[in-house]
Protein backbone atom coordinates (compact mmCIF):
# COMPACT_ATOMS: atom_id res chain seq x y z
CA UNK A 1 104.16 109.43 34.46
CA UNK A 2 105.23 113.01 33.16
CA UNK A 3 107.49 112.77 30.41
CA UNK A 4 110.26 115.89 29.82
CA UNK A 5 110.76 117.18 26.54
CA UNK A 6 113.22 120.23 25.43
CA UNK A 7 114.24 121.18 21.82
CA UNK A 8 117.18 120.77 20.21
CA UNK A 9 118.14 124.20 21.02
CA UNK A 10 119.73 123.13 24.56
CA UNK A 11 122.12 121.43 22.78
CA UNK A 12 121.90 117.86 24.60
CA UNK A 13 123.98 115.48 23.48
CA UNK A 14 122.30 112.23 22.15
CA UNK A 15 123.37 109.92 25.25
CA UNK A 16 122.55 112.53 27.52
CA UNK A 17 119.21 112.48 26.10
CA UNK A 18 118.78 108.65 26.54
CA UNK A 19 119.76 108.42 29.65
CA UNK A 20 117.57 110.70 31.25
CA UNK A 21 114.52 109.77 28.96
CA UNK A 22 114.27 113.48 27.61
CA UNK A 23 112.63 114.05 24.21
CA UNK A 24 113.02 117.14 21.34
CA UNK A 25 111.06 118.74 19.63
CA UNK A 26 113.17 120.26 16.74
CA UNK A 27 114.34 124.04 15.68
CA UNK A 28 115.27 123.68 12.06
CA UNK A 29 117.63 125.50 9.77
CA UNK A 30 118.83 125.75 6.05
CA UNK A 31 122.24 126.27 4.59
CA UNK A 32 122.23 128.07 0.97
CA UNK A 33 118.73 127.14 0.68
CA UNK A 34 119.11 123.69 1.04
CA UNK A 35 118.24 121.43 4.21
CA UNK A 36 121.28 119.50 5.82
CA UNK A 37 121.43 115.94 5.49
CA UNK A 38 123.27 113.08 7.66
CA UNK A 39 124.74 113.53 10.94
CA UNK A 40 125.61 117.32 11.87
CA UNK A 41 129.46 118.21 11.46
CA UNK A 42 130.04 120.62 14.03
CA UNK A 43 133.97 121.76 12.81
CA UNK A 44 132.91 121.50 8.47
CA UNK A 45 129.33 123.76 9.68
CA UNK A 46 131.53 126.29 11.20
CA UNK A 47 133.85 125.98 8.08
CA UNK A 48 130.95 126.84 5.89
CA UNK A 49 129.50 129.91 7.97
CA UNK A 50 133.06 131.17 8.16
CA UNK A 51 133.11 130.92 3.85
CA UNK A 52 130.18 133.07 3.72
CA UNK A 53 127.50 130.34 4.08
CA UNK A 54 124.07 131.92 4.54
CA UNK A 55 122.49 130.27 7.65
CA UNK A 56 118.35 130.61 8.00
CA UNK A 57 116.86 128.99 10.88
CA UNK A 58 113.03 128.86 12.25
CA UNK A 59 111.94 128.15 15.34
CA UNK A 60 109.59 124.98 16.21
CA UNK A 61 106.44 124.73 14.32
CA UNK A 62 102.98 123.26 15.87
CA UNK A 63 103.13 120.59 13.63
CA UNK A 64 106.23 118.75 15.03
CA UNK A 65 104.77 120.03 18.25
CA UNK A 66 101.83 117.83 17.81
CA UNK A 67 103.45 114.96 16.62
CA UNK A 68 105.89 115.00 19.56
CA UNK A 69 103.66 115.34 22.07
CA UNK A 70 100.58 113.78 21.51
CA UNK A 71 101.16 110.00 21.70
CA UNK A 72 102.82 110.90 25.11
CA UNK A 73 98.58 112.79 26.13
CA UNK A 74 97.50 109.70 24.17
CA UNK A 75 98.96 107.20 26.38
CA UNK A 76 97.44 108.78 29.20
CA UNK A 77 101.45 110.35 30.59
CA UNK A 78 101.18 114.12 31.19
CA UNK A 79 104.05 116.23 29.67
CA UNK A 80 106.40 119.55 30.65
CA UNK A 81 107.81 121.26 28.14
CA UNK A 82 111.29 123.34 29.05
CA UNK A 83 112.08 125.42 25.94
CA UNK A 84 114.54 127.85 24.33
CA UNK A 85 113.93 131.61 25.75
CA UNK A 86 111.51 133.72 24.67
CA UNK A 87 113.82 136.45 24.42
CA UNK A 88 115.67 135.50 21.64
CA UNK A 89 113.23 133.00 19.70
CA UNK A 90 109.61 132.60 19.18
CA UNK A 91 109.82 128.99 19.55
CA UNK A 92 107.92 128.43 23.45
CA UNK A 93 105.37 130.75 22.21
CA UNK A 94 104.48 128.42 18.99
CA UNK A 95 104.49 125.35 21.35
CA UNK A 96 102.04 127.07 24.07
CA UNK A 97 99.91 127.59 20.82
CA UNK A 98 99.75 123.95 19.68
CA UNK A 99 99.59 122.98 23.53
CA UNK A 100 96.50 124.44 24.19
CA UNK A 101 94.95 122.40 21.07
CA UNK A 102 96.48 119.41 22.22
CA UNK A 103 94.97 120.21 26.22
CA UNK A 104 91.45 120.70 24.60
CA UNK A 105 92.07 117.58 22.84
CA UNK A 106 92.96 115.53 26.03
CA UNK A 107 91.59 117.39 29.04
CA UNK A 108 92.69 114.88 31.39
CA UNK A 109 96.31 115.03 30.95
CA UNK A 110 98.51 118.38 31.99
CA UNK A 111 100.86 119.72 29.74
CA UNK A 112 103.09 122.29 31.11
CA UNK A 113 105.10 124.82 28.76
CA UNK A 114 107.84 126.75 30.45
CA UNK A 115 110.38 128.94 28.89
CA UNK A 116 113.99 128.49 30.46
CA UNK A 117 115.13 131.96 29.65
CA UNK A 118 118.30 130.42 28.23
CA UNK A 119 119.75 128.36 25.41
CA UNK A 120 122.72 125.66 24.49
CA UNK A 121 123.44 124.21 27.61
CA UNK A 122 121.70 127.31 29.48
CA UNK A 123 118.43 125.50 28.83
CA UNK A 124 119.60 122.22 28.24
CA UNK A 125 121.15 121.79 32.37
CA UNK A 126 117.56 122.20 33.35
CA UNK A 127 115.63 119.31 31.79
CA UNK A 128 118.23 117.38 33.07
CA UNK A 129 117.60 118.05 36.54
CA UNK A 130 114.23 117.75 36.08
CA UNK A 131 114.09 114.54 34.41
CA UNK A 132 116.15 113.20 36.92
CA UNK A 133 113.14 114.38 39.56
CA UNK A 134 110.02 112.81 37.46
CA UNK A 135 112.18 109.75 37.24
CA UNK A 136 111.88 109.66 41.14
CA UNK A 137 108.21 110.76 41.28
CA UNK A 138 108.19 114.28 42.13
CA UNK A 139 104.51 115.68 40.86
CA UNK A 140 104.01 118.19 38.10
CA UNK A 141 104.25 121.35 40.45
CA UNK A 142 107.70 120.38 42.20
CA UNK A 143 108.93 120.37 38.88
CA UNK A 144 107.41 123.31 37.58
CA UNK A 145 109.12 125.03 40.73
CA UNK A 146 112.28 123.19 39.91
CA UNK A 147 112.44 125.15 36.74
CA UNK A 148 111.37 128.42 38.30
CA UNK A 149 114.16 128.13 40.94
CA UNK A 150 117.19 126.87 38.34
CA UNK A 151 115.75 129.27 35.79
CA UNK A 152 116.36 132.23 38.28
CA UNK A 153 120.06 130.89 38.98
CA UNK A 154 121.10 129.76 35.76
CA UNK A 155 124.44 131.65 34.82
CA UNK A 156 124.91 132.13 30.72
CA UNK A 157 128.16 134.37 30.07
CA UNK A 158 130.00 133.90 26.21
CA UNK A 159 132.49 135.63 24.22
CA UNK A 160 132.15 135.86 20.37
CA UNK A 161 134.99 136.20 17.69
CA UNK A 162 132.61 138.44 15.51
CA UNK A 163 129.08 140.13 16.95
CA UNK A 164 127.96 140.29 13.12
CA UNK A 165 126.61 137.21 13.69
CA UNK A 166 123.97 138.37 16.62
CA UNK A 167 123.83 141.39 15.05
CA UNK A 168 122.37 140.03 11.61
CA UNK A 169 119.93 137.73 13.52
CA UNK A 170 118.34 140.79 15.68
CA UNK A 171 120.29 139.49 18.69
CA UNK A 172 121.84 142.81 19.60
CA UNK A 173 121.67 146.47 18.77
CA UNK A 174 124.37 148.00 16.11
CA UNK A 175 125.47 150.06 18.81
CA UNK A 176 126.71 146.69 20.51
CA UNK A 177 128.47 145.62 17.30
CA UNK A 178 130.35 148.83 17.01
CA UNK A 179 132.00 147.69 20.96
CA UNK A 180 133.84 144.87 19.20
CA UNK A 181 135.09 146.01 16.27
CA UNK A 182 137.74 147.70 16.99
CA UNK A 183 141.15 147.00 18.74
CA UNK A 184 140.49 143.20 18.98
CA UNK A 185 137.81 144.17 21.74
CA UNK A 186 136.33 140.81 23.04
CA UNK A 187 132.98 141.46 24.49
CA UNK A 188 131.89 139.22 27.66
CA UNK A 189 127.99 139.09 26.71
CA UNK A 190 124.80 137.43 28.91
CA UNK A 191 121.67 136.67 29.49
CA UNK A 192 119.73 138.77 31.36
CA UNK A 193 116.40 138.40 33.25
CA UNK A 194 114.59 138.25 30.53
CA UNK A 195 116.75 135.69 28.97
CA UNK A 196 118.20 138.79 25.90
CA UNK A 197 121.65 138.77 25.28
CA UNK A 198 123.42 142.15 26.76
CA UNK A 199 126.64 143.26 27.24
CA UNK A 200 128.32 142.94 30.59
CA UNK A 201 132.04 144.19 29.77
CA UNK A 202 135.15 144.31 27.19
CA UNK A 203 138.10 142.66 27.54
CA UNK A 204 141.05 142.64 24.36
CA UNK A 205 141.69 139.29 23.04
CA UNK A 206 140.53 136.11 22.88
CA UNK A 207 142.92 134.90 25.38
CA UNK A 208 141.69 137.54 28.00
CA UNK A 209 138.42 137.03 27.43
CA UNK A 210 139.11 133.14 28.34
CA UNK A 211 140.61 134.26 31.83
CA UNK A 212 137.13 136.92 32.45
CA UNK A 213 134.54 133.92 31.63
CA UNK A 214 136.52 131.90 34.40
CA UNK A 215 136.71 134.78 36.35
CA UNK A 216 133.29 134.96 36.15
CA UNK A 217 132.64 131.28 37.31
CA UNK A 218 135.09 132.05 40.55
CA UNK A 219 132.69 135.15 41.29
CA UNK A 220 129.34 133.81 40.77
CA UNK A 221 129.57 129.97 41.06
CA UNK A 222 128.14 128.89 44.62
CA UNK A 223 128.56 125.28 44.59
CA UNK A 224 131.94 123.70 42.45
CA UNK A 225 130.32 120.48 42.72
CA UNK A 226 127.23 120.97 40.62
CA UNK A 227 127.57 119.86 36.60
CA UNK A 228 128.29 122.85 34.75
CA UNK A 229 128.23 123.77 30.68
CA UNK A 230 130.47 124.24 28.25
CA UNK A 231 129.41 125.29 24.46
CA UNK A 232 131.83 125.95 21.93
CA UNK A 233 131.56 126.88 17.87
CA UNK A 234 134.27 125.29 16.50
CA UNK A 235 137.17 126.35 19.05
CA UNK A 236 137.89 123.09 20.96
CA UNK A 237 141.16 124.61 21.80
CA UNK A 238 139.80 127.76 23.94
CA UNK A 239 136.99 125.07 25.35
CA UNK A 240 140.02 123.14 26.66
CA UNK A 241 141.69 125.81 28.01
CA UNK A 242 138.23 127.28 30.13
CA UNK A 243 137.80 123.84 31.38
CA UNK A 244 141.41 123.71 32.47
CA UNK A 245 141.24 127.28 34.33
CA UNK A 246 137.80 125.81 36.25
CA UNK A 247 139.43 122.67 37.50
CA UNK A 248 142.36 125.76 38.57
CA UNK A 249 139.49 127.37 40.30
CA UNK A 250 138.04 124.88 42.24
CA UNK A 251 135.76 123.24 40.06
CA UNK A 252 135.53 119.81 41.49
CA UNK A 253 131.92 118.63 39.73
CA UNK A 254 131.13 117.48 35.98
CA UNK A 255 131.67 119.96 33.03
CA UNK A 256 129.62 118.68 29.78
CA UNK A 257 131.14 119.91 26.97
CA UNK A 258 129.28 120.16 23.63
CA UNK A 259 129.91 121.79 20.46
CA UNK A 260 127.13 124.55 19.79
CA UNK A 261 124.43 122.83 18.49
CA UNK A 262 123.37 124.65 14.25
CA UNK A 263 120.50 126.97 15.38
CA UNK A 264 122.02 128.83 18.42
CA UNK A 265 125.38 128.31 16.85
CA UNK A 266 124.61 130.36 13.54
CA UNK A 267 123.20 133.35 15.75
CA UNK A 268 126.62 133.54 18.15
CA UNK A 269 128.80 132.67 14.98
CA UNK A 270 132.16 130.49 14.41
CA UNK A 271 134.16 130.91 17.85
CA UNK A 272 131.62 131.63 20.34
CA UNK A 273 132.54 130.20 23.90
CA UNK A 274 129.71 129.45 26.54
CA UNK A 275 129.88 128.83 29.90
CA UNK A 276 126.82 127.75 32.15
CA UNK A 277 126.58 127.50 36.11
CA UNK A 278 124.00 128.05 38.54
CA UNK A 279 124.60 130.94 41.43
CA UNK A 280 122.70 133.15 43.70
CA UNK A 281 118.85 133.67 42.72
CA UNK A 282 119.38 136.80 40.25
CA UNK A 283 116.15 136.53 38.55
């Protein structure tokens, strides 16, 4: 059997998790120093950043690597990896590391580490599908492909309230924080191939920028049926509102809705709206 694991990074919820049998490995982060305890509190997190809370986060180590995956290699399943891109965390590099320690270790099995070029539900739409495809017995190269081919469609547009946020983690340039901090300038930012965040355009206000990411969807989306993402830091209001506007546009399929998960969250800062869809091949 080949068992799918992610990281927490794509932002799955717990019951999505359990129903397709997908496993994390997990990104970490600290608040003032001190390690969170408990359940996270998406809307009291956001509270905290917003109060000057000083957010550090680290990408997976090889130790939780190795003890996520090896009892899978030890029980003789192979294992595919689908993990946060490369272009904005070191994360799927560290895991190839402790991967090829754990193939040398079990040269029998295959163990498969593929960056999504995405994150939140960018990354996190993928393993779904491709759970949902070892569950019927597709083999380890048809899903390998099925990464490739959703990786190269997958859609990531957002709007921040504040770009100090990207800026301080090494997400974007200054020169891209100077665009929005003027005139209530809303920048409409995405992924690009390499899975880096870039600018695409500028919009002013948060209620205009709204309107632009469903514009977006209506320009790039190629099937309304598909599941699509929604990620939100702490703005359930302007989540509703998107996911009104794409039922207005057409949008006949599942939206799953999720509040930014702490890592990616502290990098796109209280405020940040995501939306994911798959188009046209881009990549």
């Amino acid at each position: 059997m080949i068992r799918v694991f992610t990281d927490t990074a794509a932002n799955l919820p717990p019951e999505v998790l359990e129903k397709y049998h997908i496993r994390t490995l997990p990104l970490t982060y600290r608040v003032d120093g001190e390690l969170p305890e408990g359940e996270f509190d998406g809307p009291a997190y956001y509270d905290a950043i917003r109060g000057g809370a000083e957010v550090k986060t680290a990408m997976v180590n090889p130790q939780d690597t190795a003890e996520g995956m090896e009892p899978v290699l030890a029980a003789g399943d192979d294992l595919l990896y689908i993990g946060i891109s490369g272009g904005i965390s070191g994360t799927c590099w560290s895991v190839g590391l402790a991967a090829d320690e754990l193939m040398a270790k079990y040269p029998g099995r295959q163990l498969r580490v593929i960056d999504s070029r995405g994150a939140s539900l960018g990354e996190g739409l993928i393993p779904i599908e491709v759970a949902k495809r070892a569950q019927a017995g597709a083999t380890m190269e048809e899903l390998v492909e099925c990464v490739r081919s959703m990786r190269s469609r997958m859609q990531q547009f957002f709007v921040v309230d504040d770009l100090k946020y990207l800026h301080k983690g090494g997400r974007i340039s200054g020169g891209a924080k100077l665009a929005g901090t003027i005139l209530n300038i809303k920048p409409i930012l995405q992924s690009d191939e390499e899975g880096k965040i870039v600018l695409r355009s500028k919009v002013r206000g948060k209620s205009r920028a709204i309107e632009e990411l469903a514009n977006l969807y209506a320009q790039f989306c190629n099937d309304p049926t598909q599941t699509i993402g929604l990620a939100h830091a702490d703005c359930p209001a302007d989540m509703l509102r998107l996911h009104s506007l794409l039922r207005e546009k057409g949008h006949t399929g599942e939206i799953l809705t999720v509040c930014y998960e702490p890592v990616t969250g502290s990098h796109v800062g209280p405020g940040a709206l995501a939306l994911f869809f798959m188009g046209e091949a881009w990549r």
